[in-house]
PDB file of N, CA and C in Angstrom:
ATOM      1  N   UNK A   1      77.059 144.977  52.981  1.00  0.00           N
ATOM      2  CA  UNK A   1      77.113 143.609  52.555  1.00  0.00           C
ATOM      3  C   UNK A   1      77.455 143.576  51.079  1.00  0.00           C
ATOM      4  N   UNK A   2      78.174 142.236  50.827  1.00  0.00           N
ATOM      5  CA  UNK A   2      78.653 142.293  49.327  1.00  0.00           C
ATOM      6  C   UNK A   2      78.820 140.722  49.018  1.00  0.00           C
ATOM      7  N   UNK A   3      78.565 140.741  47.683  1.00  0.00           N
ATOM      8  CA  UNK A   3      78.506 139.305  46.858  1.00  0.00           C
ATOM      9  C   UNK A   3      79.948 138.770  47.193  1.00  0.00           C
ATOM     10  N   UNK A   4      80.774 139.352  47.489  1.00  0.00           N
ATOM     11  CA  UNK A   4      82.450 139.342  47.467  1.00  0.00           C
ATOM     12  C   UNK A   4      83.166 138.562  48.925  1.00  0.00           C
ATOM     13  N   UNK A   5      83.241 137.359  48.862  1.00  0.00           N
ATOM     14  CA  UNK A   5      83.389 136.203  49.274  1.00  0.00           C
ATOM     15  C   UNK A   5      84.590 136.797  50.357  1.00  0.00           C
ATOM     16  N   UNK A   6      85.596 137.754  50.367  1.00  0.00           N
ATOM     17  CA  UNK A   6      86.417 138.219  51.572  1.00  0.00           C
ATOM     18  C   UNK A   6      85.538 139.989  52.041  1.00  0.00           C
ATOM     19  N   UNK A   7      84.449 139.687  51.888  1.00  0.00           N
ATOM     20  CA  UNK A   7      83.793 141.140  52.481  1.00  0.00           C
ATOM     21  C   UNK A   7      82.872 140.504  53.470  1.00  0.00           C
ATOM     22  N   UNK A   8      81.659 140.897  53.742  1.00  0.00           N
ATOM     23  CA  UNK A   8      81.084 140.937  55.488  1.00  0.00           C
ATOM     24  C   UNK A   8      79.802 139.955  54.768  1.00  0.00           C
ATOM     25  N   UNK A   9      79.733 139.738  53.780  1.00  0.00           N
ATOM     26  CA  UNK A   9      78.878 138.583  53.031  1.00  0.00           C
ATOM     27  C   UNK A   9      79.600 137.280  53.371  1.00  0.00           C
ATOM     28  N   UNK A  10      80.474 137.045  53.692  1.00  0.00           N
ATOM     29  CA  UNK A  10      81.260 136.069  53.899  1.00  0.00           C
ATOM     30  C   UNK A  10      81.378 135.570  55.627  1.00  0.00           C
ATOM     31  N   UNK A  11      81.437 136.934  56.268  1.00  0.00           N
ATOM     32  CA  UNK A  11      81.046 136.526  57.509  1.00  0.00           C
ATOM     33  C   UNK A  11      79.440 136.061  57.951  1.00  0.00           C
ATOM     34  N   UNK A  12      78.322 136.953  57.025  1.00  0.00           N
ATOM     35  CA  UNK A  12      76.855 136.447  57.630  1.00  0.00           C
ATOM     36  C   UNK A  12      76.675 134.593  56.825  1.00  0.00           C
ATOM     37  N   UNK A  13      77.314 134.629  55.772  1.00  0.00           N
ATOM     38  CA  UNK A  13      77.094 133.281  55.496  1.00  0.00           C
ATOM     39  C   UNK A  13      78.143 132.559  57.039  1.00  0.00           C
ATOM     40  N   UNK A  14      78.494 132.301  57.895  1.00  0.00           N
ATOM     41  CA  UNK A  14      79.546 132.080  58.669  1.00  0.00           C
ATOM     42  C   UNK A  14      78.680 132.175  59.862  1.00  0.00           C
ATOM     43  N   UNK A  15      77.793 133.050  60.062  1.00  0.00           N
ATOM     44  CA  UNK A  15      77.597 133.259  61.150  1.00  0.00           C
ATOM     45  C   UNK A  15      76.112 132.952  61.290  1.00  0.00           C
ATOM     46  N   UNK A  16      74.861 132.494  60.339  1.00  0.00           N
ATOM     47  CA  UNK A  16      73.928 132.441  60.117  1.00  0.00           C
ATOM     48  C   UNK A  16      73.261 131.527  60.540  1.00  0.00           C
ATOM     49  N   UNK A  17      73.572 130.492  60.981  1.00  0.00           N
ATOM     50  CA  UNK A  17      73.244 129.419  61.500  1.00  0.00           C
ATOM     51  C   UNK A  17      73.251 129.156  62.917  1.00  0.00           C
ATOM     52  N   UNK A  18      74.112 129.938  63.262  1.00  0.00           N
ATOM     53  CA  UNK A  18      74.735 130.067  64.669  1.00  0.00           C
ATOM     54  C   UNK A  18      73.284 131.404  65.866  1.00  0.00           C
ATOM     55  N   UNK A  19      73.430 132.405  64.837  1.00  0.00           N
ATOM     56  CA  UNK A  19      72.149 133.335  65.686  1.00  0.00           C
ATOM     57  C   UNK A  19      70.881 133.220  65.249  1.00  0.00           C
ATOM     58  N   UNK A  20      69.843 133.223  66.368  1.00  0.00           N
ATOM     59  CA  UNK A  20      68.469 133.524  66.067  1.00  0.00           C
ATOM     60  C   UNK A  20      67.333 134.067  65.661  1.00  0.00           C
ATOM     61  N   UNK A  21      68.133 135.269  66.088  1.00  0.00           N
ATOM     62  CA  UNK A  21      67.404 136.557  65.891  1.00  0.00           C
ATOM     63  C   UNK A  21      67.062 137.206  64.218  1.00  0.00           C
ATOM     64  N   UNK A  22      66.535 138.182  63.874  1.00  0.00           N
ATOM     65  CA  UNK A  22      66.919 139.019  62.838  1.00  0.00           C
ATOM     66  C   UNK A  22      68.152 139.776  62.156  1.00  0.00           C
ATOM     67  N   UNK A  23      68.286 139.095  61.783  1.00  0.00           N
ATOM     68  CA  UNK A  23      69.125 139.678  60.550  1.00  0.00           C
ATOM     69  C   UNK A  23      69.177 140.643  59.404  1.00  0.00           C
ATOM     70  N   UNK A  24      69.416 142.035  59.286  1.00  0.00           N
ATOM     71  CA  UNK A  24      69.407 142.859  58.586  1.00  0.00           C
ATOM     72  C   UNK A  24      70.506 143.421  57.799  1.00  0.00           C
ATOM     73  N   UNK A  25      70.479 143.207  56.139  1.00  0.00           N
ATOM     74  CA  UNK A  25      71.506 143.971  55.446  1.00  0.00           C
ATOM     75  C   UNK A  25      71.448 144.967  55.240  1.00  0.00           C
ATOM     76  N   UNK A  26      72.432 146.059  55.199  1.00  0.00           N
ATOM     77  CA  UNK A  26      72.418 147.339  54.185  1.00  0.00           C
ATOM     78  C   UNK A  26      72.917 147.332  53.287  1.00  0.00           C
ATOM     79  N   UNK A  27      73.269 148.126  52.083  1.00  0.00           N
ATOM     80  CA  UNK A  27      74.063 148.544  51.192  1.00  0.00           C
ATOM     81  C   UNK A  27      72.903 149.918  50.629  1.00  0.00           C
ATOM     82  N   UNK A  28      73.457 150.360  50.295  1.00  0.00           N
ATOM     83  CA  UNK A  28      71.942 151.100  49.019  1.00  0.00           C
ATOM     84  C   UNK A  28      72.933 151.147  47.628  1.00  0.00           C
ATOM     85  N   UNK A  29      73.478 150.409  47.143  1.00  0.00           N
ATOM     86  CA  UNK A  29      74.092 150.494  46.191  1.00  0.00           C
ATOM     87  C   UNK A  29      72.807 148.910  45.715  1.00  0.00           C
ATOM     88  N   UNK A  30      72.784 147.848  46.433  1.00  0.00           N
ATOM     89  CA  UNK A  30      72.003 146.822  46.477  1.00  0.00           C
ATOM     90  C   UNK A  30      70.951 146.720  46.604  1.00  0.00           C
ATOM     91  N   UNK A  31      70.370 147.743  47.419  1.00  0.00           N
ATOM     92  CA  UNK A  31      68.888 147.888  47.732  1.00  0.00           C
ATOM     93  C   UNK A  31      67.845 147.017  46.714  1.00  0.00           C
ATOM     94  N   UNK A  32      67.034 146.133  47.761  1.00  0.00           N
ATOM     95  CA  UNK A  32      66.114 145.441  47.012  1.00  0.00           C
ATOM     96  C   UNK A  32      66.838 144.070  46.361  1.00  0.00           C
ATOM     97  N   UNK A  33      68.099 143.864  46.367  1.00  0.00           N
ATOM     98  CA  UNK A  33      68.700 142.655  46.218  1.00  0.00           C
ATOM     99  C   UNK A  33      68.675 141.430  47.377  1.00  0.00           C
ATOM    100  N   UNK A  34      69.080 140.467  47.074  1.00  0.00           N
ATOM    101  CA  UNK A  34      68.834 139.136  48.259  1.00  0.00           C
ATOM    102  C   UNK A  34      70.507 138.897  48.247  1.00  0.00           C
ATOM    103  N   UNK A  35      70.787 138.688  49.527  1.00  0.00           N
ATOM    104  CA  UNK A  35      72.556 137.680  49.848  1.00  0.00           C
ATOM    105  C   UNK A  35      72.094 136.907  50.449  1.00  0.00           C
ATOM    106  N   UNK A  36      72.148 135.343  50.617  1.00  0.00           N
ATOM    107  CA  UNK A  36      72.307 134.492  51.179  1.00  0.00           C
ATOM    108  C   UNK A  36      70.507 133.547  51.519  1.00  0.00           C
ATOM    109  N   UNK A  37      69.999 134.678  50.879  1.00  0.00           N
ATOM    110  CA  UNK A  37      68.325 134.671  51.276  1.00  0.00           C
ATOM    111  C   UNK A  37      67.799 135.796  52.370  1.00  0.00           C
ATOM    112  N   UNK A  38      68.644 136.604  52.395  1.00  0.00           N
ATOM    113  CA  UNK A  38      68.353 137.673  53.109  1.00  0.00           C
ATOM    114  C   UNK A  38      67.827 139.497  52.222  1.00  0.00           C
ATOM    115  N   UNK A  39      67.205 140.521  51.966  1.00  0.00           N
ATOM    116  CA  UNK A  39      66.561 141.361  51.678  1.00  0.00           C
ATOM    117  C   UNK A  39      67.760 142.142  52.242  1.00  0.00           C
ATOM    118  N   UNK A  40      68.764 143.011  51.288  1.00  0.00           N
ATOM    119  CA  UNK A  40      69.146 143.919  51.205  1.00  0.00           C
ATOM    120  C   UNK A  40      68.550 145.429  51.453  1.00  0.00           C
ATOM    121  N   UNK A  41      69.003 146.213  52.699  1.00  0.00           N
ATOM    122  CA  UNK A  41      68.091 147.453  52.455  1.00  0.00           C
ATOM    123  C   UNK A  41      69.150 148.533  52.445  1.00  0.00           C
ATOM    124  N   UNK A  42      68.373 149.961  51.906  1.00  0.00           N
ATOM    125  CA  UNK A  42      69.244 150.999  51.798  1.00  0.00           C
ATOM    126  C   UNK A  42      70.036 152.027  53.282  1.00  0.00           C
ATOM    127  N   UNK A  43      68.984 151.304  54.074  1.00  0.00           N
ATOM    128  CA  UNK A  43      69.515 152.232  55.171  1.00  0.00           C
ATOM    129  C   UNK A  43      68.991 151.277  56.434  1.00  0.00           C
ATOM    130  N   UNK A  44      69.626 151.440  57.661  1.00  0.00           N
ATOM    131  CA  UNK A  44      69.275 151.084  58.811  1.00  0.00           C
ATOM    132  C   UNK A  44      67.566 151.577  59.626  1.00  0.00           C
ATOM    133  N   UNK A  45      67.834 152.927  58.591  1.00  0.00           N
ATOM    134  CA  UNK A  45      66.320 153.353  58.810  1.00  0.00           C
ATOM    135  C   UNK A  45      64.893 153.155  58.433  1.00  0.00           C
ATOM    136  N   UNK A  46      65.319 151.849  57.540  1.00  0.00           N
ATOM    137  CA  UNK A  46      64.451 151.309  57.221  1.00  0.00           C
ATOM    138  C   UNK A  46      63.402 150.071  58.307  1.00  0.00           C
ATOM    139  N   UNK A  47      64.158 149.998  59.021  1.00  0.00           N
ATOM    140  CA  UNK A  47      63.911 149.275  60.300  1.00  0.00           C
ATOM    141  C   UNK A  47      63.078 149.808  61.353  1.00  0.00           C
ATOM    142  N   UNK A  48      62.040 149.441  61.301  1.00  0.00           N
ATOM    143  CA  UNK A  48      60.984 149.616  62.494  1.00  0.00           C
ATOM    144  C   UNK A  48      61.049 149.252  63.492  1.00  0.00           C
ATOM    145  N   UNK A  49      61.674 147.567  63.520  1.00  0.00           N
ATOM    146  CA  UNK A  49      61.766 146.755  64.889  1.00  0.00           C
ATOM    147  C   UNK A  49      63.188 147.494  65.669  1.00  0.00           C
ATOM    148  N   UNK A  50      63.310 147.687  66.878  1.00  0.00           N
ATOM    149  CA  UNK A  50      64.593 147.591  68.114  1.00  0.00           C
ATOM    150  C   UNK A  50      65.238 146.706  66.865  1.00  0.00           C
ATOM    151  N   UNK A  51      67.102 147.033  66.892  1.00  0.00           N
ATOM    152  CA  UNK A  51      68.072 146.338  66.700  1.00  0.00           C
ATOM    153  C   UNK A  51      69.158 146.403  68.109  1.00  0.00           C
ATOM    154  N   UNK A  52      69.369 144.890  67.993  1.00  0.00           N
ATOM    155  CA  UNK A  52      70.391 144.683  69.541  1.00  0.00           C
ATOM    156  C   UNK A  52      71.751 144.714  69.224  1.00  0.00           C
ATOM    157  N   UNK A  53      72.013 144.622  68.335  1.00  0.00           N
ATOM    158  CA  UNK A  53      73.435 144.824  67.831  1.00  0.00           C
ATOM    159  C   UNK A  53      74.049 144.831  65.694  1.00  0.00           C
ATOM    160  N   UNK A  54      74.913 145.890  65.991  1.00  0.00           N
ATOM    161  CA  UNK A  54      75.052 146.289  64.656  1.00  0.00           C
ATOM    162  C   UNK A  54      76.655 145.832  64.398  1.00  0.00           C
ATOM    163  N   UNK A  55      77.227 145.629  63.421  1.00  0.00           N
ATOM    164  CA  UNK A  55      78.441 145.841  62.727  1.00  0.00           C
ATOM    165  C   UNK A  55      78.718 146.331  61.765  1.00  0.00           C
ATOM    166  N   UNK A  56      79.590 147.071  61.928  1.00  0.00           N
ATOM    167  CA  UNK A  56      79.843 148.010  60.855  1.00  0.00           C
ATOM    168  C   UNK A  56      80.566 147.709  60.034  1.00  0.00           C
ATOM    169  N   UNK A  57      80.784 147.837  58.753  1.00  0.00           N
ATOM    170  CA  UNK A  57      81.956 147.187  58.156  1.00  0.00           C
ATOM    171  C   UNK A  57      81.873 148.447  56.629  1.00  0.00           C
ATOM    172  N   UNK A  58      82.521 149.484  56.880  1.00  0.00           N
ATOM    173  CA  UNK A  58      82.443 150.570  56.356  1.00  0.00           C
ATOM    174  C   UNK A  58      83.843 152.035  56.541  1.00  0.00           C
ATOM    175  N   UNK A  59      84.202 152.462  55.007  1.00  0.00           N
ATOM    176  CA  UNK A  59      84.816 152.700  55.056  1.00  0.00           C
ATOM    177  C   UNK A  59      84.492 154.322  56.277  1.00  0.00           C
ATOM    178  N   UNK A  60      85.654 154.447  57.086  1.00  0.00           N
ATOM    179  CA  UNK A  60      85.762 155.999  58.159  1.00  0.00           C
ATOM    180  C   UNK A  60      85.199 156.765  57.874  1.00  0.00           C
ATOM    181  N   UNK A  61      84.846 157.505  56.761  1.00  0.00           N
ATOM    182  CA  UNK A  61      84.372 158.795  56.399  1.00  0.00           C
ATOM    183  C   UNK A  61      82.901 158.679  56.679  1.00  0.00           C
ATOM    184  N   UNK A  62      82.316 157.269  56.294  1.00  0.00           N
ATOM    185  CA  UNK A  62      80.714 157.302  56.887  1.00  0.00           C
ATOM    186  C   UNK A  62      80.381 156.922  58.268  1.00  0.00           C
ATOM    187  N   UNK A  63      81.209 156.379  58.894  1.00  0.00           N
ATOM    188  CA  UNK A  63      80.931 156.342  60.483  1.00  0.00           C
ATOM    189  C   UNK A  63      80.160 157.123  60.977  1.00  0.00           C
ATOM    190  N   UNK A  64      80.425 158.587  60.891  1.00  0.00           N
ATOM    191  CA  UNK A  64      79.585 159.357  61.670  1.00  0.00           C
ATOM    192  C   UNK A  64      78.089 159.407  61.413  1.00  0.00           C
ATOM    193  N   UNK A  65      78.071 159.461  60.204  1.00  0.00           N
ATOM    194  CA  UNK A  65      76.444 159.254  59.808  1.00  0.00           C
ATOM    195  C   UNK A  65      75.953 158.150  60.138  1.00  0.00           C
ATOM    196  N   UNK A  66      76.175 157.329  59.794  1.00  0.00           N
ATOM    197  CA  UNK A  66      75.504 155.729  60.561  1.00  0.00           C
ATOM    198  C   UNK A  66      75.897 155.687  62.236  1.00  0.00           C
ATOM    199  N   UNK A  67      76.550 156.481  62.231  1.00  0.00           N
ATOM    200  CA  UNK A  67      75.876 156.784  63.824  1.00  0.00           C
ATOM    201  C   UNK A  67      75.021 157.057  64.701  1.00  0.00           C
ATOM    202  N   UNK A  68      74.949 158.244  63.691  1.00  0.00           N
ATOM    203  CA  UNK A  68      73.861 159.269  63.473  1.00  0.00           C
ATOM    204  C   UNK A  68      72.383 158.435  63.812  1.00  0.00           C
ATOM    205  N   UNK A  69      72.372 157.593  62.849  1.00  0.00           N
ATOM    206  CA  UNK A  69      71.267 156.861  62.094  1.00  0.00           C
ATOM    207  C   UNK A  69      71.307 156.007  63.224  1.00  0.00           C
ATOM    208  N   UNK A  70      71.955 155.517  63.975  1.00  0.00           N
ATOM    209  CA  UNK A  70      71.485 154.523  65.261  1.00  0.00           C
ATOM    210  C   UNK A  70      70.919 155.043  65.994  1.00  0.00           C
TER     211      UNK A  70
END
């Protein structure tokens, strides 16, 4: 996620109103920052609760690890 109005900050403002559920950011460049009113975290593994669906929006070379991490 990013402050940057054509990055995936642009889609959860877009899409936020629309789903119910939980909502979780990453970055760890952000960690501990807020977008939209949402808690930036460093990793997916920070997550205790089941997640039902993820998007990725990340450059190829880290795919595999956040794979990993699902």
């Amino acid at each position: 996620m990013s402050h940057d109005p054509g990055s995936g900050g642009f889609f959860l403002r877009c899409m936020k109103n629309r789903f119910k559920g939980p909502i979780y950011l990453f970055n760890p460049r952000l960690n501990g920052q807020n977008l939209y009113g949402y808690k930036i975290h460093s990793s997916i593994l920070e997550i205790s609760e089941p997640i039902d669906y993820v998007i990725l929006a990340v450059p190829a070379r880290l795919c595999p690890k956040l794979m990993e991490e699902l």
